[in-house]
N, C-alpha and C. Protein backbone atom coordinates (compact mmCIF):
# COMPACT_ATOMS: atom_id res chain seq x y z
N UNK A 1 -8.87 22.15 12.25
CA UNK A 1 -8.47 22.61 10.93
C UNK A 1 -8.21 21.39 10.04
N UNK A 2 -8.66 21.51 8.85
CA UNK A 2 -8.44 20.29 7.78
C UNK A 2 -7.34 19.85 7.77
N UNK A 3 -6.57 18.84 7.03
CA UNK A 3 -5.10 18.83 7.15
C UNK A 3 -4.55 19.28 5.59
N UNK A 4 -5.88 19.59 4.91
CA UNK A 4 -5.26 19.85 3.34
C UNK A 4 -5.01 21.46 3.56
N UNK A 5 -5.96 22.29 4.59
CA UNK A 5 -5.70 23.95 4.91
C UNK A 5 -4.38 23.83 5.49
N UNK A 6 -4.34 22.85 6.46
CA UNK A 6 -2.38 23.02 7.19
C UNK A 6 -1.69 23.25 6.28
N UNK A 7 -1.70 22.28 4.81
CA UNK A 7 -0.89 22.22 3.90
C UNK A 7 -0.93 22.98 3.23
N UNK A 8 -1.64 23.89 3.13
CA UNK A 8 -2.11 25.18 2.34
C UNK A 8 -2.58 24.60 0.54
N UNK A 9 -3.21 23.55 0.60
CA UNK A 9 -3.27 22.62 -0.86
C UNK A 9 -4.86 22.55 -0.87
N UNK A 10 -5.41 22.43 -2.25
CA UNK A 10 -6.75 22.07 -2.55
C UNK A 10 -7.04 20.60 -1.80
N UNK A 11 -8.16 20.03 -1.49
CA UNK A 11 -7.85 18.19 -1.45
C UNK A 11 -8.46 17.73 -2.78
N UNK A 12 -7.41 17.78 -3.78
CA UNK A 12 -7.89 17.43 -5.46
C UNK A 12 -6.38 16.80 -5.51
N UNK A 13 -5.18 17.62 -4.60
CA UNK A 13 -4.06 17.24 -4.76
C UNK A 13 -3.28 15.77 -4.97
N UNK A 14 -2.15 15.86 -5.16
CA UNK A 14 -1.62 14.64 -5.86
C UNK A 14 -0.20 14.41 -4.78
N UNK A 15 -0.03 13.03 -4.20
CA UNK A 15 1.06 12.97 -3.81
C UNK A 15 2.19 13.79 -3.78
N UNK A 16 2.68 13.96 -4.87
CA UNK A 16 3.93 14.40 -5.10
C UNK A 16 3.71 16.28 -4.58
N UNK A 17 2.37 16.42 -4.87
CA UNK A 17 2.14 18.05 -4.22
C UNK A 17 2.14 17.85 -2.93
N UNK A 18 1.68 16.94 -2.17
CA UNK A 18 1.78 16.95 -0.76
C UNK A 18 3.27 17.27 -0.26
N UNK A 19 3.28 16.05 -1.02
CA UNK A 19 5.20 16.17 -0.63
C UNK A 19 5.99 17.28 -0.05
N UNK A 20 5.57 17.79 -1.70
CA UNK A 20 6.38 19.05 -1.90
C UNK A 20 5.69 20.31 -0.92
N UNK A 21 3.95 20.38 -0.72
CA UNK A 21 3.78 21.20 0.10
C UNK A 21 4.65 20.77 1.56
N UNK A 22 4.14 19.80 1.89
CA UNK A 22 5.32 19.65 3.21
C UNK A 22 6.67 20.23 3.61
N UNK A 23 7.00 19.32 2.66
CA UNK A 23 8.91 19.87 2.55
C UNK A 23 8.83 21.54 3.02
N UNK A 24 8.03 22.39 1.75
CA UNK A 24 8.21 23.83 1.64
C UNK A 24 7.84 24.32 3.00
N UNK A 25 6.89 24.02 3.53
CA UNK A 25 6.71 24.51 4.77
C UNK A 25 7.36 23.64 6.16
N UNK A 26 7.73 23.03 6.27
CA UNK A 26 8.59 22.25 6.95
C UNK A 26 10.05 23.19 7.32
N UNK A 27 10.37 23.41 5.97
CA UNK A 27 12.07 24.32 5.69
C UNK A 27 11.54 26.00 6.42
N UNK A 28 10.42 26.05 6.44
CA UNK A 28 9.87 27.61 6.95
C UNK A 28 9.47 27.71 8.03
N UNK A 29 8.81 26.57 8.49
CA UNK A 29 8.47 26.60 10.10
C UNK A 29 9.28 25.65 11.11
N UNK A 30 10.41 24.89 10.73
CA UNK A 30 11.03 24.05 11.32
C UNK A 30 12.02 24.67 12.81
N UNK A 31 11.38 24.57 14.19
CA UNK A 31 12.24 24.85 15.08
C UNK A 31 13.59 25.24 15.12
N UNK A 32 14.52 24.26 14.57
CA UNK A 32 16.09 24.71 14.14
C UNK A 32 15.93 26.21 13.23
N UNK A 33 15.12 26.80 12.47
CA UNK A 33 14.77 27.87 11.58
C UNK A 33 14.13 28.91 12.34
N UNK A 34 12.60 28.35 12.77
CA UNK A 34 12.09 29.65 13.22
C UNK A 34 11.87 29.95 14.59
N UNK A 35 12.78 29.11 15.08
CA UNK A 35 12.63 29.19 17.19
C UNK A 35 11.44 28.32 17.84
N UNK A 36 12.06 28.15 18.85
CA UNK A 36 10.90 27.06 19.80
C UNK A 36 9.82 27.63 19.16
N UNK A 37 9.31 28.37 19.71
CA UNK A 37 7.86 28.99 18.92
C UNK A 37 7.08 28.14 17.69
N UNK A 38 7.88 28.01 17.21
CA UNK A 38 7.89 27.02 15.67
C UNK A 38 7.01 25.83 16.01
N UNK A 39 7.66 25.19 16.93
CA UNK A 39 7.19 23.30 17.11
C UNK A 39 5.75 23.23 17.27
N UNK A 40 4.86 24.00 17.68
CA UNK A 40 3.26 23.87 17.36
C UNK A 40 3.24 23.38 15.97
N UNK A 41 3.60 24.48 15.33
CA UNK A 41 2.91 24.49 13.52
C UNK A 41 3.80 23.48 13.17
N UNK A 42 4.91 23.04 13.50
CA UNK A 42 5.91 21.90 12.96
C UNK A 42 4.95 20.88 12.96
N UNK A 43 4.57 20.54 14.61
CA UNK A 43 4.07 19.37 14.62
C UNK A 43 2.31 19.13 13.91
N UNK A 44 1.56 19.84 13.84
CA UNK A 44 0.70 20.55 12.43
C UNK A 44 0.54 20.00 11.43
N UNK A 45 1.74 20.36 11.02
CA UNK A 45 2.36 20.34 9.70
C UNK A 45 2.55 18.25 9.25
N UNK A 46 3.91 18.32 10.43
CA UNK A 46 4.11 17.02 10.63
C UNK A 46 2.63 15.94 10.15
N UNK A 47 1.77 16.02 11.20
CA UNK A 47 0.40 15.27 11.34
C UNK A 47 -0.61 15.69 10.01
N UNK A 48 -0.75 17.27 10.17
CA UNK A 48 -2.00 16.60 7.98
C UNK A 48 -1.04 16.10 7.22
N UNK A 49 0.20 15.93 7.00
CA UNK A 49 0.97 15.34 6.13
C UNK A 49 0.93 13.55 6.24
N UNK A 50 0.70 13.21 7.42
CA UNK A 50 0.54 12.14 7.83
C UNK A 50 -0.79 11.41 7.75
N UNK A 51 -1.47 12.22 7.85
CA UNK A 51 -2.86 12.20 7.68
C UNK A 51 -3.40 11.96 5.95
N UNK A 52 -3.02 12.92 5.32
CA UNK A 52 -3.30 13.17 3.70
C UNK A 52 -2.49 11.32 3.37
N UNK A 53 -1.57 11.80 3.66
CA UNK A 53 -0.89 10.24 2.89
C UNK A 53 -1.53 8.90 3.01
N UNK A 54 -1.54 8.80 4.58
CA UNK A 54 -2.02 7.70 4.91
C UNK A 54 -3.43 7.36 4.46
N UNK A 55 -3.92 8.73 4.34
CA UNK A 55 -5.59 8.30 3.22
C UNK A 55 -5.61 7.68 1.65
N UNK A 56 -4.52 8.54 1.10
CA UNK A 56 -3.55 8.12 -0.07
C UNK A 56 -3.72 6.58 -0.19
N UNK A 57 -2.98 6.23 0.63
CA UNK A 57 -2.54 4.75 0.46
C UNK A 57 -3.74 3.64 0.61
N UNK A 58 -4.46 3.84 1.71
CA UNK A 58 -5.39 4.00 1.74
C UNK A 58 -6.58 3.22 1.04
N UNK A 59 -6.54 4.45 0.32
CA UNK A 59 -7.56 4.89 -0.80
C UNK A 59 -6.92 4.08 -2.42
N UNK A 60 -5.27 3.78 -2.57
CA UNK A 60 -4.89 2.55 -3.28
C UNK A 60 -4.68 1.49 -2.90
N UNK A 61 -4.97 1.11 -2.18
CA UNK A 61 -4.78 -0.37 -1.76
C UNK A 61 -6.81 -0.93 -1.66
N UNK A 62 -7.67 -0.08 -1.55
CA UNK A 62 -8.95 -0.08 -1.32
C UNK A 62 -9.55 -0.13 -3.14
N UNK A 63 -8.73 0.89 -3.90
CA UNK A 63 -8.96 0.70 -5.35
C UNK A 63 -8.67 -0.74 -6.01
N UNK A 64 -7.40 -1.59 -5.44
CA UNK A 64 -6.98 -2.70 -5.78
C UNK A 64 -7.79 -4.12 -5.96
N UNK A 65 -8.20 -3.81 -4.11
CA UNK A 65 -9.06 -4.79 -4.14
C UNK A 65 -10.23 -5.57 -4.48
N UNK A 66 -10.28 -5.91 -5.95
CA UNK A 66 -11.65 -6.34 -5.98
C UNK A 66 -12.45 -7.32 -5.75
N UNK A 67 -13.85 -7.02 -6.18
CA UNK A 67 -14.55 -8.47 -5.68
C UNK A 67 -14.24 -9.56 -5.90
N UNK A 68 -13.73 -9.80 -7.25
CA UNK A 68 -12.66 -11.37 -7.63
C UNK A 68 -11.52 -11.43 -6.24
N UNK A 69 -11.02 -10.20 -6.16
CA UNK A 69 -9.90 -10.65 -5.42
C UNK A 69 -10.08 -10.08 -3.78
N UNK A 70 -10.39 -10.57 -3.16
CA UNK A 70 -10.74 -10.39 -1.82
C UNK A 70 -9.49 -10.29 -1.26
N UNK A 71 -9.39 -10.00 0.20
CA UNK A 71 -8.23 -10.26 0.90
C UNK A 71 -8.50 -11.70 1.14
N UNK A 72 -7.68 -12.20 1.88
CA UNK A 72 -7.23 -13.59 2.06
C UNK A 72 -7.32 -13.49 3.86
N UNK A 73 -7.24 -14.52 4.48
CA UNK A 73 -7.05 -14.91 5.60
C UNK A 73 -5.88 -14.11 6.06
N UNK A 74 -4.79 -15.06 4.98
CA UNK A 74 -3.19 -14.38 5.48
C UNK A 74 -2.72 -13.22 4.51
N UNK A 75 -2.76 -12.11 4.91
CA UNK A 75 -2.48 -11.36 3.92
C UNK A 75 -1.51 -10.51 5.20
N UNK A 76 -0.28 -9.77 4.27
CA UNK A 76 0.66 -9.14 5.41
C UNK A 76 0.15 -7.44 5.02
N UNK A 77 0.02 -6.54 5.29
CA UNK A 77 0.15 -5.41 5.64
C UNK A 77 -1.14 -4.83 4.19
N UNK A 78 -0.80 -4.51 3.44
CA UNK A 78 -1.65 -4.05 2.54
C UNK A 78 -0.92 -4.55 1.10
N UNK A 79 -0.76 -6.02 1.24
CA UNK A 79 -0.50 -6.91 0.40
C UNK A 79 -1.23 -8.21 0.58
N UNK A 80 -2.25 -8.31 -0.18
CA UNK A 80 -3.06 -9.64 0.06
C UNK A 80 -2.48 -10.52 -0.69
N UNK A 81 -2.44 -12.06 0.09
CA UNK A 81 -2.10 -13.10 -0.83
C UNK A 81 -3.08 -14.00 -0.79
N UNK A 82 -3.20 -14.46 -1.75
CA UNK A 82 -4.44 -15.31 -2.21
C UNK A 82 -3.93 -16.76 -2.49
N UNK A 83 -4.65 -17.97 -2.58
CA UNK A 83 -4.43 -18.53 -2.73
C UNK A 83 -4.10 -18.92 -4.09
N UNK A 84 -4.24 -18.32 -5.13
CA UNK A 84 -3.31 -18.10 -6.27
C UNK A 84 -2.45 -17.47 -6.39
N UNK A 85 -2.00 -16.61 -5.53
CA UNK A 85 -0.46 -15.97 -5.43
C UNK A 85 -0.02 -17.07 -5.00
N UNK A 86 -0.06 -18.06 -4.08
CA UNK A 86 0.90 -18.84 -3.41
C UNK A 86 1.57 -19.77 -4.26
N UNK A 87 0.10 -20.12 -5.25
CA UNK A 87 0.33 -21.33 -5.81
C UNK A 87 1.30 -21.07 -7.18
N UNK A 88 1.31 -19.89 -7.69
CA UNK A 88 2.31 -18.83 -8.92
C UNK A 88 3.61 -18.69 -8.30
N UNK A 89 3.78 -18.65 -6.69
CA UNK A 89 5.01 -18.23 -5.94
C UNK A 89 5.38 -19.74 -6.00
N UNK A 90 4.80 -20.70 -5.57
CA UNK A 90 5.49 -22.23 -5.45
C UNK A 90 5.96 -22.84 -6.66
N UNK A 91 5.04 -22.46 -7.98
CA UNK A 91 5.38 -23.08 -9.21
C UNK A 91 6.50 -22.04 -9.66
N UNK A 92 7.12 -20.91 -9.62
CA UNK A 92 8.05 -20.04 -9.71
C UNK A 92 9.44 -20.79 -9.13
N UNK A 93 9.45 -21.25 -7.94
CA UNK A 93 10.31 -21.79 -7.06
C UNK A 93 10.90 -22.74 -7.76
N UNK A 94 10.00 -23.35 -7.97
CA UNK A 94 9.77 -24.81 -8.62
C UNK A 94 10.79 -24.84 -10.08
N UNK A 95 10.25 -23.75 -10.36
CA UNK A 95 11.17 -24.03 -12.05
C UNK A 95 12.72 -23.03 -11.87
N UNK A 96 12.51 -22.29 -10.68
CA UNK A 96 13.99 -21.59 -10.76
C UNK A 96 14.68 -22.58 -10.50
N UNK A 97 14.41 -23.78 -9.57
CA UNK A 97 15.09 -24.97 -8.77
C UNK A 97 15.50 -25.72 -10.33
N UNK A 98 14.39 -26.12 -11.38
CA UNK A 98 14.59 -26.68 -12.12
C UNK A 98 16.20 -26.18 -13.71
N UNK A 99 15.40 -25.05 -13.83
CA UNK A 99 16.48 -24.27 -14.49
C UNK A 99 17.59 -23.74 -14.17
N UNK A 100 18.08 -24.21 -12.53
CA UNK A 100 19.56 -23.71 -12.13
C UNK A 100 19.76 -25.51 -11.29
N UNK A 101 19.19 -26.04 -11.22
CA UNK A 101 19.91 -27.22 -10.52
C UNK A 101 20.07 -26.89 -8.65
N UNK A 102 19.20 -26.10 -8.50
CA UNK A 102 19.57 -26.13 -7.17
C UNK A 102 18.06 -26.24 -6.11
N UNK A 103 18.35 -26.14 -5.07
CA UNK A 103 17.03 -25.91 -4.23
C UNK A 103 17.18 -24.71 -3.65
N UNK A 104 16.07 -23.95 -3.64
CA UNK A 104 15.69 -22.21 -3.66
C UNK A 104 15.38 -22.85 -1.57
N UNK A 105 15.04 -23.39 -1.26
CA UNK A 105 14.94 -23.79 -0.12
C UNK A 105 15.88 -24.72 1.06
């Protein structure tokens, strides 16, 4: 089964509908609510929600990246740093050190 039918949602949907489809059915099929019986469709539920999002993110972090800006060697999680981020992060350092008198390090 799709995970947008689990959610009972078009896949046109928008974050914040996922959400909210979740939640709503979560509060309706949740074990503590509707008895052991429940934890199939909980866990269901649980996973296209997990599923939809994680395509989400995904699917923005994949929009971000462009051909100017490649990932980098070292990049942490779905934050690339480039070797012009580093060099904007060092000259940043650089002048907070300068404009407070101290070392940021």
């Amino acid at each position: 089964m799709d995970s947008f039918e689990v959610l009972e949602l078009p896949p046109s949907s928008t974050e914040d509908e996922v959400r909210k489809a979740w939640k709503r059915l979560m509060l309706l099929h949740h074990p503590d609510r509707a008895g052991p019986k429940a934890t199939e469709k909980c866990q269901q539920i649980n996973a296209a929600y997990e599923s939809i999002i994680q395509k989400k993110l995904y699917a923005v972090t994949v929009d971000k990246t462009t051909p100017q800006q490649p990932h980098s060697q070292t990049s942490f999680g779905i934050w690339p740093i480039t070797p012009q981020d580093f060099e904007e992060l060092i000259a940043l350092a650089a002048q907070w050190e300068r404009e407070r008198g101290g070392r940021l390090w």
